[in-house]
Protein backbone atom coordinates (compact mmCIF):
# COMPACT_ATOMS: atom_id res chain seq x y z
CA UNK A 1 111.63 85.18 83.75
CA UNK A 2 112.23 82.05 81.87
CA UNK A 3 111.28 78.60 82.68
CA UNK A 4 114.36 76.83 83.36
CA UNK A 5 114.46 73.10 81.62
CA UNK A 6 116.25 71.92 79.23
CA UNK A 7 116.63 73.73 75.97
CA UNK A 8 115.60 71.60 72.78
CA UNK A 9 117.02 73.03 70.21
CA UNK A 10 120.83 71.95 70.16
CA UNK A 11 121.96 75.15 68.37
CA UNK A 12 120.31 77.47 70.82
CA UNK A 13 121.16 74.77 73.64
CA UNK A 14 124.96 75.70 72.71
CA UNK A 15 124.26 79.67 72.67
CA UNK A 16 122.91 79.22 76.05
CA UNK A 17 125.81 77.16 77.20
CA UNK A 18 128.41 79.23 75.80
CA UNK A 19 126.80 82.61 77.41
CA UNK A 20 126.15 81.18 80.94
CA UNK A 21 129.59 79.32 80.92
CA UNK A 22 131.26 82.54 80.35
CA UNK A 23 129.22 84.36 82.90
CA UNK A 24 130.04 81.92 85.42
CA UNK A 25 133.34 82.33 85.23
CA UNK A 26 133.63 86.30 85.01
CA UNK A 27 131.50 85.67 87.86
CA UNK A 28 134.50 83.24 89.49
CA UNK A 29 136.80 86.04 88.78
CA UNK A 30 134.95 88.69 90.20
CA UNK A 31 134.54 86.90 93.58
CA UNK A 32 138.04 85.80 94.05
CA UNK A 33 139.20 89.31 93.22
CA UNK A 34 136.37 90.83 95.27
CA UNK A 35 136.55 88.53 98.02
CA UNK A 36 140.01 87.00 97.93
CA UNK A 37 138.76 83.37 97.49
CA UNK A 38 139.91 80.52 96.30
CA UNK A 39 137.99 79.16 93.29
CA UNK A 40 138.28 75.77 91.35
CA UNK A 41 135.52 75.88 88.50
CA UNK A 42 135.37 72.64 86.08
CA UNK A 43 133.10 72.90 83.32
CA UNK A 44 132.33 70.07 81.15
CA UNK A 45 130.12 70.94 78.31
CA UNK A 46 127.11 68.18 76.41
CA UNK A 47 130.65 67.44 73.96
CA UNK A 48 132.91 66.27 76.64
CA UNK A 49 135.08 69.97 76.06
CA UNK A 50 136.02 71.00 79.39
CA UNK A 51 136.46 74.52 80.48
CA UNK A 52 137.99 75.68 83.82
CA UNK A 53 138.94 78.68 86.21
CA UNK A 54 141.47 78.06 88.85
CA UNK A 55 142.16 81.21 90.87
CA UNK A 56 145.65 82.69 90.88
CA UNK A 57 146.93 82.84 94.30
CA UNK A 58 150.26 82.04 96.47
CA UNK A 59 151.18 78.84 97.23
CA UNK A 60 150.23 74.98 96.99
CA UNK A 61 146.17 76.07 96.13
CA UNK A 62 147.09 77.15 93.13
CA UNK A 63 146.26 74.20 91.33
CA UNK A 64 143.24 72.24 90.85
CA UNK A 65 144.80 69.55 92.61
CA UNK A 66 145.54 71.43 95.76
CA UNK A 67 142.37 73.06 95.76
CA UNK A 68 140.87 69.91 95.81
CA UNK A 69 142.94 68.56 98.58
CA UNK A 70 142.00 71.42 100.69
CA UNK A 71 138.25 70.75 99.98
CA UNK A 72 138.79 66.96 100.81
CA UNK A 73 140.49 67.86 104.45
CA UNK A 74 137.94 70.49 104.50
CA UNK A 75 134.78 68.16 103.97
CA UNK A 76 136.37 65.08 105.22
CA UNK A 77 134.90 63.52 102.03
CA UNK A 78 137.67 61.35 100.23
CA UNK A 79 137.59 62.46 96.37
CA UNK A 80 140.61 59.78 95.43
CA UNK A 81 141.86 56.76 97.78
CA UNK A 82 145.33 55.59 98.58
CA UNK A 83 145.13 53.29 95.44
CA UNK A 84 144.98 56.44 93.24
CA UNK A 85 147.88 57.97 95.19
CA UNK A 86 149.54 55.38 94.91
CA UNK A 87 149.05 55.07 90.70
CA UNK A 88 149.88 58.65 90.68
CA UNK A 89 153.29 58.32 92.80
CA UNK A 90 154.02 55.64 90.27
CA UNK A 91 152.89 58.06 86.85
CA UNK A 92 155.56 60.43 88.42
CA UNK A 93 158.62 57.52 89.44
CA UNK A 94 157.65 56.00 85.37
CA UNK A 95 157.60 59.70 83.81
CA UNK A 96 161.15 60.35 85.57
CA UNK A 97 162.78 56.80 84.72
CA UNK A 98 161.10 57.40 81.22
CA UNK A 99 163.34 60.75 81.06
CA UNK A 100 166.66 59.02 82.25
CA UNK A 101 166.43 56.99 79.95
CA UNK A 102 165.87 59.27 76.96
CA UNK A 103 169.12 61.15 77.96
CA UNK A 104 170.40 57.78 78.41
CA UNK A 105 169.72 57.01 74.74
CA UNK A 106 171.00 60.12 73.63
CA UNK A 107 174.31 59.76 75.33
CA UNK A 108 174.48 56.44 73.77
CA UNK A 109 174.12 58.25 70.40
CA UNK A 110 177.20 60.32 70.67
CA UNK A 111 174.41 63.56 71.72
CA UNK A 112 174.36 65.59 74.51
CA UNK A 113 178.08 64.38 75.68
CA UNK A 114 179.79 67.90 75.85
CA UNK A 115 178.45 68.42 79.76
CA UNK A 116 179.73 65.22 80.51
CA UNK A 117 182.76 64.91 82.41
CA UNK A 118 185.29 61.66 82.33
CA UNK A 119 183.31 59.38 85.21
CA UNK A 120 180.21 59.92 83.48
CA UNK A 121 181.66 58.69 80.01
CA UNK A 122 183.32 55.82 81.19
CA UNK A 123 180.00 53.66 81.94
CA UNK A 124 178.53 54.81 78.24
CA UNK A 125 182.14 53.83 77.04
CA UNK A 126 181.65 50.11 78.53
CA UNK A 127 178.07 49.99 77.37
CA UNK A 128 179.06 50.32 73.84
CA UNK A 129 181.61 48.35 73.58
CA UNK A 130 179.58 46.05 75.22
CA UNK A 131 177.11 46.53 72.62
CA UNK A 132 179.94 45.78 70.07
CA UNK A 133 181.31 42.67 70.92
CA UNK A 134 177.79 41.38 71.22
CA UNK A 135 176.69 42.30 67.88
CA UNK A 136 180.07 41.25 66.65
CA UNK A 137 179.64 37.60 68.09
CA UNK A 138 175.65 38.08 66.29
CA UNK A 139 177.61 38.85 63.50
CA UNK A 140 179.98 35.78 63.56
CA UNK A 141 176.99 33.58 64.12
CA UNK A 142 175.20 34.67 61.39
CA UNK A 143 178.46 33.92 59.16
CA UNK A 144 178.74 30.70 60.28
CA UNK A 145 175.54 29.86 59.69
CA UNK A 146 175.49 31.30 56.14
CA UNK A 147 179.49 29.51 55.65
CA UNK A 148 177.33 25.85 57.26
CA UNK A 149 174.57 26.63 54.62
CA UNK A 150 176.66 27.70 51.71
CA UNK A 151 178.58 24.32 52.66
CA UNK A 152 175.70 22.46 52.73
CA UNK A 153 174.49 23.65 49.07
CA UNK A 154 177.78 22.96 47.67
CA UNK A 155 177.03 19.51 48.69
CA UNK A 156 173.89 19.11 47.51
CA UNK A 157 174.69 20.77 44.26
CA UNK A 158 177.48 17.96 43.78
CA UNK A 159 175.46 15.11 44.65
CA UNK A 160 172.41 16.36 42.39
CA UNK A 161 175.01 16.89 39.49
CA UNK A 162 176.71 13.27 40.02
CA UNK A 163 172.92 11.79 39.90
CA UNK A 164 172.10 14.20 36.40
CA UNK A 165 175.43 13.23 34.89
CA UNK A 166 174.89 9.44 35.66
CA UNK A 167 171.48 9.62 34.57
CA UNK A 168 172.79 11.13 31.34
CA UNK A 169 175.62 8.29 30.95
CA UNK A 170 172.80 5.44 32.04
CA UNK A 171 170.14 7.23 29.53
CA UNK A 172 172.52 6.92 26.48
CA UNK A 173 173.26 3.72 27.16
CA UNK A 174 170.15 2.37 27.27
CA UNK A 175 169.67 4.56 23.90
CA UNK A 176 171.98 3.24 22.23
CA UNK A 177 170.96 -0.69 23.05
CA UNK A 178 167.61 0.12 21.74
CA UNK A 179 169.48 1.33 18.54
CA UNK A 180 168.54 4.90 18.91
CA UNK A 181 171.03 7.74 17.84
CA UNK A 182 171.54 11.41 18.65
CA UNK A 183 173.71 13.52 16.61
CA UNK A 184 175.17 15.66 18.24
């Protein structure tokens, strides 16, 4: 017999693990055939990689989840509280608004639309052309704003060219009462 401790050597640590964790659960296959029981076997190896057995049978037990809700009526020992019941209610209600609203969005793109009959195309209809006149009048802003600014430059691009020009007219006067000259 060996001693049984923990095994030093991480490569023949993993041997070991990989050996016994397959025995154990040709051993959970064995018994449920056998015996006709219900088995749940989670396996988490030194890595975090998780290996498990759930036994095939008829019914709500076939999952790990309703295995375990048989052991917790069973045992009377609460595995997960109404708080986690209630976050998992809400993963499922989230999940299903999350997939109305991707066949929303694809309705909205002009896919999917052939099963749709004439009720169902009228709000999608309205929604768009919602959509429209509001990115119209986002539209119209924007060229209003660009027409105000354009406006705006114009204006300043006058009033800089007025103060050049007479800056040019005043500078050559000046010039020429100093006696300077430019030919031109």
């Amino acid at each position: 017999k060996i001693e049984i401790k923990r095994i030093e050597n991480s490569t023949n640590r993993q041997v070991t693990y990989s050996k016994r964790r397959n025995g154990i659960l040709k051993k959970a296959r064995e018994i449920h055939v056998l015996c006709d029981a219900q088995i749940a076997l989670v396996i988490f190896s030194s890595t975090g990689k998780m290996s498990e057995y759930i036994s095939p049978s008829p019914g709500p037990s076939t999952t790990l989840i309703g295995i375990l809700d048989k052991y917790q009526k069973t045992s009377g020992k609460k595995l997960w509280d109404a708080k986690h019941e209630f976050l998992s209610s809400e993963l499922d209600r989230i999940k299903k608004e999350n997939d109305s609203m991707q066949i929303e969005l694809r309705h909205l793109k002009g896919e999917d639309i052939t099963s749709l009959n004439a009720k169902e195309l009228i709000p999608i209809e309205e929604a768009l052309n919602n959509g429209l006149s509001k990115i119209r009048d986002k539209k119209n802003d924007v060229w209003r704003m660009m027409t105000k600014n354009t406006s705006m430059l114009e204006e300043e691009n006058k009033r800089l060219s007025y103060h050049l020009h007479s800056l040019e007219i005043g500078g050559n006067d000046r010039d020429m009462e100093n006696g300077y000259h430019q030919k031109g």
